[in-house]
Protein backbone atom coordinates (compact mmCIF):
# COMPACT_ATOMS: atom_id res chain seq x y z
CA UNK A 1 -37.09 2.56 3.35
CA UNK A 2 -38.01 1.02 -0.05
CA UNK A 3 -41.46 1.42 -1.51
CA UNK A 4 -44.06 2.25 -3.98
CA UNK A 5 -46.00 4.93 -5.06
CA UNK A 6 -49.54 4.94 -5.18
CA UNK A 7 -49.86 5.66 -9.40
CA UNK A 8 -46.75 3.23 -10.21
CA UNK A 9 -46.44 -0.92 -8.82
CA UNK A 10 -43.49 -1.08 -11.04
CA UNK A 11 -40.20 -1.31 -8.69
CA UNK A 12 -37.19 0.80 -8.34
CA UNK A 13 -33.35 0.81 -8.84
CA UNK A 14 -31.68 1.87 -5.72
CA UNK A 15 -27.64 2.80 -5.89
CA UNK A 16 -26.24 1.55 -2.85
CA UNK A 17 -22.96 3.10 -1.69
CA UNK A 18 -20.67 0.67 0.64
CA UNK A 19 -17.72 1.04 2.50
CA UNK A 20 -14.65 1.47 0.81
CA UNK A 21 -12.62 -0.20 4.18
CA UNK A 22 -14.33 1.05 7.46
CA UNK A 23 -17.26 -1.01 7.66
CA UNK A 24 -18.68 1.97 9.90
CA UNK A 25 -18.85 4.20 7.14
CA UNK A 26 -21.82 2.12 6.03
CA UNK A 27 -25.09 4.50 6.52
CA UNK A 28 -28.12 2.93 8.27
CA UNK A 29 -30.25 3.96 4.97
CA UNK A 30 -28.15 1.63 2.83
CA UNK A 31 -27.71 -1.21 5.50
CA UNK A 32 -31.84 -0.91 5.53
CA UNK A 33 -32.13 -0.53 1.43
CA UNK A 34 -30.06 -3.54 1.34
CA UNK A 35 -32.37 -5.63 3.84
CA UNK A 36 -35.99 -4.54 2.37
CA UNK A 37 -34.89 -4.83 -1.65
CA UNK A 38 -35.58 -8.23 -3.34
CA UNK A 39 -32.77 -8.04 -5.26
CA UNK A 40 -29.23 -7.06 -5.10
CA UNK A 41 -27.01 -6.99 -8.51
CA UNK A 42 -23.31 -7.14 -7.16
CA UNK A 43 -20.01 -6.16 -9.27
CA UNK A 44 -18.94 -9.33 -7.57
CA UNK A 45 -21.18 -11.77 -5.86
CA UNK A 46 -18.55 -13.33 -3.67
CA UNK A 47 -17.19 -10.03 -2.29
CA UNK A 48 -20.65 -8.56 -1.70
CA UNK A 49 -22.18 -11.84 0.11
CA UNK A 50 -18.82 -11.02 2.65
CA UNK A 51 -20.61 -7.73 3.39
CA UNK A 52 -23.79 -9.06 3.68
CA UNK A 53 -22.95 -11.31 5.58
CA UNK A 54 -21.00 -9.42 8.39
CA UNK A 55 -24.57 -7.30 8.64
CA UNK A 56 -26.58 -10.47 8.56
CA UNK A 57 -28.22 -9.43 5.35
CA UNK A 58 -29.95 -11.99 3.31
CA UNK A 59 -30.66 -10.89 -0.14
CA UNK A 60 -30.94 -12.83 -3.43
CA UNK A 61 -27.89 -11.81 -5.27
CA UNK A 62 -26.96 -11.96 -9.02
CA UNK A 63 -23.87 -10.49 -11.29
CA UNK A 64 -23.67 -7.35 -12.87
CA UNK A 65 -20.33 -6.83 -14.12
CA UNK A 66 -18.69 -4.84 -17.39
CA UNK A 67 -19.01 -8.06 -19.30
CA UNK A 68 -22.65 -8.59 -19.02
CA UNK A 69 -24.27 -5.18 -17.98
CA UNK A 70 -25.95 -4.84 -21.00
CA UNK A 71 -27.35 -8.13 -20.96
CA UNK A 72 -28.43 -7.71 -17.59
CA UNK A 73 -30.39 -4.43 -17.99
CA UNK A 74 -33.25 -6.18 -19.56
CA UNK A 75 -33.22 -8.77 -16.51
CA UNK A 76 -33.34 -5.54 -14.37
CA UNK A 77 -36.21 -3.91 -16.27
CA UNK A 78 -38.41 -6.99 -15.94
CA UNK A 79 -38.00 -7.53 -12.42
CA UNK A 80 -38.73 -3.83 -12.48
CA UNK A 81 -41.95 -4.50 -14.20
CA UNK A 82 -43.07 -7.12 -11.99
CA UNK A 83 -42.48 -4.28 -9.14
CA UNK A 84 -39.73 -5.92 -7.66
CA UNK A 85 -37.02 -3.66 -6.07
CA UNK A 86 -33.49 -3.86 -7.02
CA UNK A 87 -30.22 -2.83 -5.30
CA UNK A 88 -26.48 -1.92 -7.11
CA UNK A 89 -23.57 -2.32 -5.19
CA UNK A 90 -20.20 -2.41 -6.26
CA UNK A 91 -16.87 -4.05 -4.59
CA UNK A 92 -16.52 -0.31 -2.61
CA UNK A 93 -17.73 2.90 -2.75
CA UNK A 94 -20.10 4.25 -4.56
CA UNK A 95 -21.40 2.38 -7.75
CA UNK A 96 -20.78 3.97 -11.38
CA UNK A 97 -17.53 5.81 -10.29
CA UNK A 98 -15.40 4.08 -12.24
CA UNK A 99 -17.20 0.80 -11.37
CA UNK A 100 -20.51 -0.71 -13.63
CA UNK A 101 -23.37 0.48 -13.60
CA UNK A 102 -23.55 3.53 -16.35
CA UNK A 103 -25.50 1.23 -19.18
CA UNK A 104 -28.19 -0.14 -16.77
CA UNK A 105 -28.49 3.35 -15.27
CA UNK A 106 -28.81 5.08 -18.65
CA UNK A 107 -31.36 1.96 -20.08
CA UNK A 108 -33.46 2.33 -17.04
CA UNK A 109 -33.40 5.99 -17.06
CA UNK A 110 -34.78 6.13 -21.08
CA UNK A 111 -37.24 3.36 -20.36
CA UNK A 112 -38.79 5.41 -17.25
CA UNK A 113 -38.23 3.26 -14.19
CA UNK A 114 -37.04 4.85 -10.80
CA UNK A 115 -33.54 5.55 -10.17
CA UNK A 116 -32.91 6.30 -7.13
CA UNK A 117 -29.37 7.48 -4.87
CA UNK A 118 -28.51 6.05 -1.73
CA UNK A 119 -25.41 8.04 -1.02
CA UNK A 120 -22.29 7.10 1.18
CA UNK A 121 -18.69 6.37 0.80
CA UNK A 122 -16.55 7.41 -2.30
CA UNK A 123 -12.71 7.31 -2.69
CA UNK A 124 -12.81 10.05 -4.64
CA UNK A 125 -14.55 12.67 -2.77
CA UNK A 126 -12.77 11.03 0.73
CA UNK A 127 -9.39 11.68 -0.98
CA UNK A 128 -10.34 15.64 -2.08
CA UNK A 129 -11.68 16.47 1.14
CA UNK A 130 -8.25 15.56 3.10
CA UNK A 131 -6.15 16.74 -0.22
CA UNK A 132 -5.54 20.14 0.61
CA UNK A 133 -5.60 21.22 -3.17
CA UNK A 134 -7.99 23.09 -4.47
CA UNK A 135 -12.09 21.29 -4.25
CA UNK A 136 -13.97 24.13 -5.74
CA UNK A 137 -13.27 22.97 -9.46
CA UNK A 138 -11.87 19.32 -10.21
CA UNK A 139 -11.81 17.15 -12.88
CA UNK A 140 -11.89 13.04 -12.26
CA UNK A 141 -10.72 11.18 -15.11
CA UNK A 142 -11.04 7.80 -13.40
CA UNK A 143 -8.66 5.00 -14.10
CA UNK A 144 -5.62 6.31 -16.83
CA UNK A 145 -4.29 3.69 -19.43
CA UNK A 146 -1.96 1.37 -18.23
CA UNK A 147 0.86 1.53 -21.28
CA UNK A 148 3.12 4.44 -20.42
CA UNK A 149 3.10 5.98 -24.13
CA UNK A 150 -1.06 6.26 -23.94
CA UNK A 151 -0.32 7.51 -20.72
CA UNK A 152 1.68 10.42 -21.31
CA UNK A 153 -0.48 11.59 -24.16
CA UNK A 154 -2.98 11.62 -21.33
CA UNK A 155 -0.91 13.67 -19.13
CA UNK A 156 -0.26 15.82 -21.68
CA UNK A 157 -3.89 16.69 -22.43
CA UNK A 158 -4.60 18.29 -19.24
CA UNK A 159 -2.26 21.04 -19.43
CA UNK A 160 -5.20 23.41 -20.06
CA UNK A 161 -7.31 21.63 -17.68
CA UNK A 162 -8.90 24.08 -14.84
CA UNK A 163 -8.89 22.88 -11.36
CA UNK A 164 -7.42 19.57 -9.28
CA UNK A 165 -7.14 16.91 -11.33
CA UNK A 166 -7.82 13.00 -10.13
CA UNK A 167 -7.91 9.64 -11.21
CA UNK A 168 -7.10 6.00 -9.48
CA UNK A 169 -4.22 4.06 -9.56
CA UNK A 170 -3.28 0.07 -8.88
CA UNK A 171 -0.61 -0.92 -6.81
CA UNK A 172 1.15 -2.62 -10.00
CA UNK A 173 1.25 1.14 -11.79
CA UNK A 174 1.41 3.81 -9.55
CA UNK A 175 5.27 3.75 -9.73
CA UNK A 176 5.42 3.76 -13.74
CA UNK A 177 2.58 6.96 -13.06
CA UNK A 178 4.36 8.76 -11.29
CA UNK A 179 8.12 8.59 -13.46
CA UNK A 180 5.61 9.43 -16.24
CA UNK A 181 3.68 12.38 -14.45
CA UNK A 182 7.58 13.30 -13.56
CA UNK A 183 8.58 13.17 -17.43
CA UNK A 184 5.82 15.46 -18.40
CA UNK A 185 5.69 17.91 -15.54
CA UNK A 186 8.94 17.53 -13.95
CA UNK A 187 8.29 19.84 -10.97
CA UNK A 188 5.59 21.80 -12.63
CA UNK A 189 2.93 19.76 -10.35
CA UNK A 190 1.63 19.18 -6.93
CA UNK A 191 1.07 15.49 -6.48
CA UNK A 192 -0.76 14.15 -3.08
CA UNK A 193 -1.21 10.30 -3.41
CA UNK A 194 -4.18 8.97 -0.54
CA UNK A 195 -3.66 5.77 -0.38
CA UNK A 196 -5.78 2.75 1.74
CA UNK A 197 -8.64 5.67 2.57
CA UNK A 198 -10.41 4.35 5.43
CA UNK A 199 -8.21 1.29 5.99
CA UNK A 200 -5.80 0.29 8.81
CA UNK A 201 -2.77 1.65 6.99
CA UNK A 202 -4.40 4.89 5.19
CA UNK A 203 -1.77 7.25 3.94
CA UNK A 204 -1.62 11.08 2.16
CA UNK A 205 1.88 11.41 0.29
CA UNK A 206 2.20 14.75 -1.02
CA UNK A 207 5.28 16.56 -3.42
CA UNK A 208 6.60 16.29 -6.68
CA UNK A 209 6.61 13.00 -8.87
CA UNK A 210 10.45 13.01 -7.73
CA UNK A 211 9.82 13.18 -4.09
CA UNK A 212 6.81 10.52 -3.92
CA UNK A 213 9.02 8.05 -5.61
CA UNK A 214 11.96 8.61 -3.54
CA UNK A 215 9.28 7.88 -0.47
CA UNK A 216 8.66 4.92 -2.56
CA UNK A 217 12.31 3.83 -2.24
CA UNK A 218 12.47 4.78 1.37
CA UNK A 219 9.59 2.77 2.37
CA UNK A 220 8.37 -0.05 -0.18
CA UNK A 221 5.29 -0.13 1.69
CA UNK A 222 3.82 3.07 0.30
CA UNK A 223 3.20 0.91 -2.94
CA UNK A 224 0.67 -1.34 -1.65
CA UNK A 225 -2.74 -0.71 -1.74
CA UNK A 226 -5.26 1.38 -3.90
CA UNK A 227 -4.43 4.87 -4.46
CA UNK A 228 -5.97 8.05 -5.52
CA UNK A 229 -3.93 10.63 -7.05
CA UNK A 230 -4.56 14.15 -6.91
CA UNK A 231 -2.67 16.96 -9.14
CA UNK A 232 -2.32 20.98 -8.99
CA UNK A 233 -0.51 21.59 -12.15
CA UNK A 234 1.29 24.77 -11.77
CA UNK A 235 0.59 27.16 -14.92
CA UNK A 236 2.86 29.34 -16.39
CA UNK A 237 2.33 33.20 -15.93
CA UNK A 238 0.08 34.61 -19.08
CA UNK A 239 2.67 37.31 -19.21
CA UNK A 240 5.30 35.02 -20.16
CA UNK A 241 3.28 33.12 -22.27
CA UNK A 242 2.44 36.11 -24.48
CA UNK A 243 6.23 36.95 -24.25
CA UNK A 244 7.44 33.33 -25.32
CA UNK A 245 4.67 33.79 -27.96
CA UNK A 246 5.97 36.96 -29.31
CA UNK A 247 9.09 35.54 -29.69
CA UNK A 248 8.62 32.11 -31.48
CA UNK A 249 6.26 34.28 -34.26
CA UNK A 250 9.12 36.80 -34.37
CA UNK A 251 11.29 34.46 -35.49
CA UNK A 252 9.10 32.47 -37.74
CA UNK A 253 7.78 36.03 -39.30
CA UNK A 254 11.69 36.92 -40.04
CA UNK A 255 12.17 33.60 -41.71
CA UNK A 256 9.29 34.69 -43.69
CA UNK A 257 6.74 32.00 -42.96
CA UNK A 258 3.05 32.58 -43.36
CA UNK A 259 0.58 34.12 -40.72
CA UNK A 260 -1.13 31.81 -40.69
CA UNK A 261 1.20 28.96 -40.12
CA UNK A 262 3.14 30.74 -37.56
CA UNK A 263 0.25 31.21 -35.19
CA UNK A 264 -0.27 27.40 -35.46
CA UNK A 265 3.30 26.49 -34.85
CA UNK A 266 3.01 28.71 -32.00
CA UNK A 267 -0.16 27.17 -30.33
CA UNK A 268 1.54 24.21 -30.98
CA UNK A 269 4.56 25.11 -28.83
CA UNK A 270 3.14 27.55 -26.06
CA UNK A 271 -0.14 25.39 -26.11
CA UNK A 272 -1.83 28.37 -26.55
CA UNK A 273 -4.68 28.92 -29.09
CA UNK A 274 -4.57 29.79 -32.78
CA UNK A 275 -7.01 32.54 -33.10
CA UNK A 276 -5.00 35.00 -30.59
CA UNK A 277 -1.93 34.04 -31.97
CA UNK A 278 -3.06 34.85 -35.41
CA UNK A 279 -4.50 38.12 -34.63
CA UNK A 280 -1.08 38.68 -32.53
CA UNK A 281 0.94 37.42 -35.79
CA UNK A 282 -1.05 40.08 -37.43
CA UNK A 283 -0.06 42.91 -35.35
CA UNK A 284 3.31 42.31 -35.16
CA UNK A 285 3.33 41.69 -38.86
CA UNK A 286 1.80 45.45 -39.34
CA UNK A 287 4.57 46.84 -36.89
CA UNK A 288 1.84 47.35 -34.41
């Protein structure tokens, strides 16, 4: 599984996807990667020695967290050098989505050393596939902040956004997510919540922010665990957009504000953009 080409002795980096619960989602490739590598850097040492363990993998492990990746990348590059092969795991799942691993990649990358994938589980494409919302355009904004009022300006932002939208949640803020995904939205979004994927107690909760947390109430359960949540935000018809549009720069025209700033107090209320609106303002200002 892991060697060297003829024209290069320096090692490789090899991104090692684990299981994210089912220890039978681990791939053979991986399991073998893991064995053959002299090296493993582990998000946590403890947690990966577990798996290694339970496949009766002995590998010389060290720490490559968010604290010292940085640090480490030079380590990396000089076993590297000495062509020693290195593995990246993370806790679960596949290493870099929204777990370490984007500094060392990036360092490696512009100093020339072998990257290379070894692909397998991933909460995030697990939870799309089962979803039932839309996978042919989506948008993965990882882990959201955890005070509500930075979280809500987030929400807000994706109002344009094209596609299904997804990003993790902890069991500690899911509930808080959802009251704020209800107090931008209301019932202007699809919401299905995958929780525990691959696990003994894996769940898909689907509805409005209002309905998820009243399956919250109903079952106190549905708050444990580590969730991904998926959302179809339902956009408003372009016909009444334009017609909302025409009617807040109607109004602003009559009380004899500019062009210009009534097309930007109008993007600013439709969330539409200020060129159209301007040439619209224009138009309307004409008699056209």
């Amino acid at each position: 599984m892991v060697s060297h080409t003829n024209d290069d002795v320096r090692g490789s980096l090899y991104i090692v996807a684990t299981p994210i619960g089912n220890l039978d989602d681990f791939t053979k490739r991986a399991e073998q990667t893991l064995r053959d590598v002299d090296y493993i850097a582990a998000e946590d040492t403890r947690h990966s020695r577990r798996l290694l363990n339970h496949f009766g993998i002995e590998g010389k492990l060290f720490s490559l967290h968010d604290h010292n990746e940085k640090d480490k990348a030079e380590y990396v590059a000089s076993l590297l050098n000495e062509g020693k092969n290195v593995a990246l795991v993370s806790d679960a799942g596949t290493p870099l989505i929204s777990d370490p691993g984007y500094h060392l990649v990036s360092i490696l990358r512009d100093l020339d050393h072998k990257v290379v994938p070894v692909p397998g589980a991933s909460a995030l494409i697990a939870a799309l596939s089962a979803s039932g919302l839309p996978t042919d355009q989506f948008f993965f904004a990882g882990f959201v902040p955890a005070k509500s009022k930075a979280r809500t300006d987030v929400f807000e932002s994706w109002r344009q956004q094209v596609g299904t939208i997804v990003f993790y949640e902890s069991t500690h803020r899911i509930e808080d997510s959802m009251k704020d995904l209800q107090t931008v939205y209301g019932d202007q979004v699809s919401v299905v919540l995958a929780r525990e994927i691959t696990k003994t107690f894996e769940t898909f909760l689907s509805g409005t922010p209002n309905q998820i947390l009243d399956r919250f109430t109903q079952d106190a359960n549905q708050l444990k665990g580590e969730f991904v949540v998926m959302l179809n935000i339902v956009k408003p018809d372009h016909a009444d957009e334009e017609e909302d549009a025409k009617r807040i720069l109607t109004i602003l025209l009559e009380e004899n504000v500019s062009v210009k700033q009534a097309a930007a107090i109008a993007a600013k209320l439709t969330g539409g953009k200020k060129n159209p609106l301007y040439k619209l303002a224009l138009k309307m200002q004409e008699g056209e």
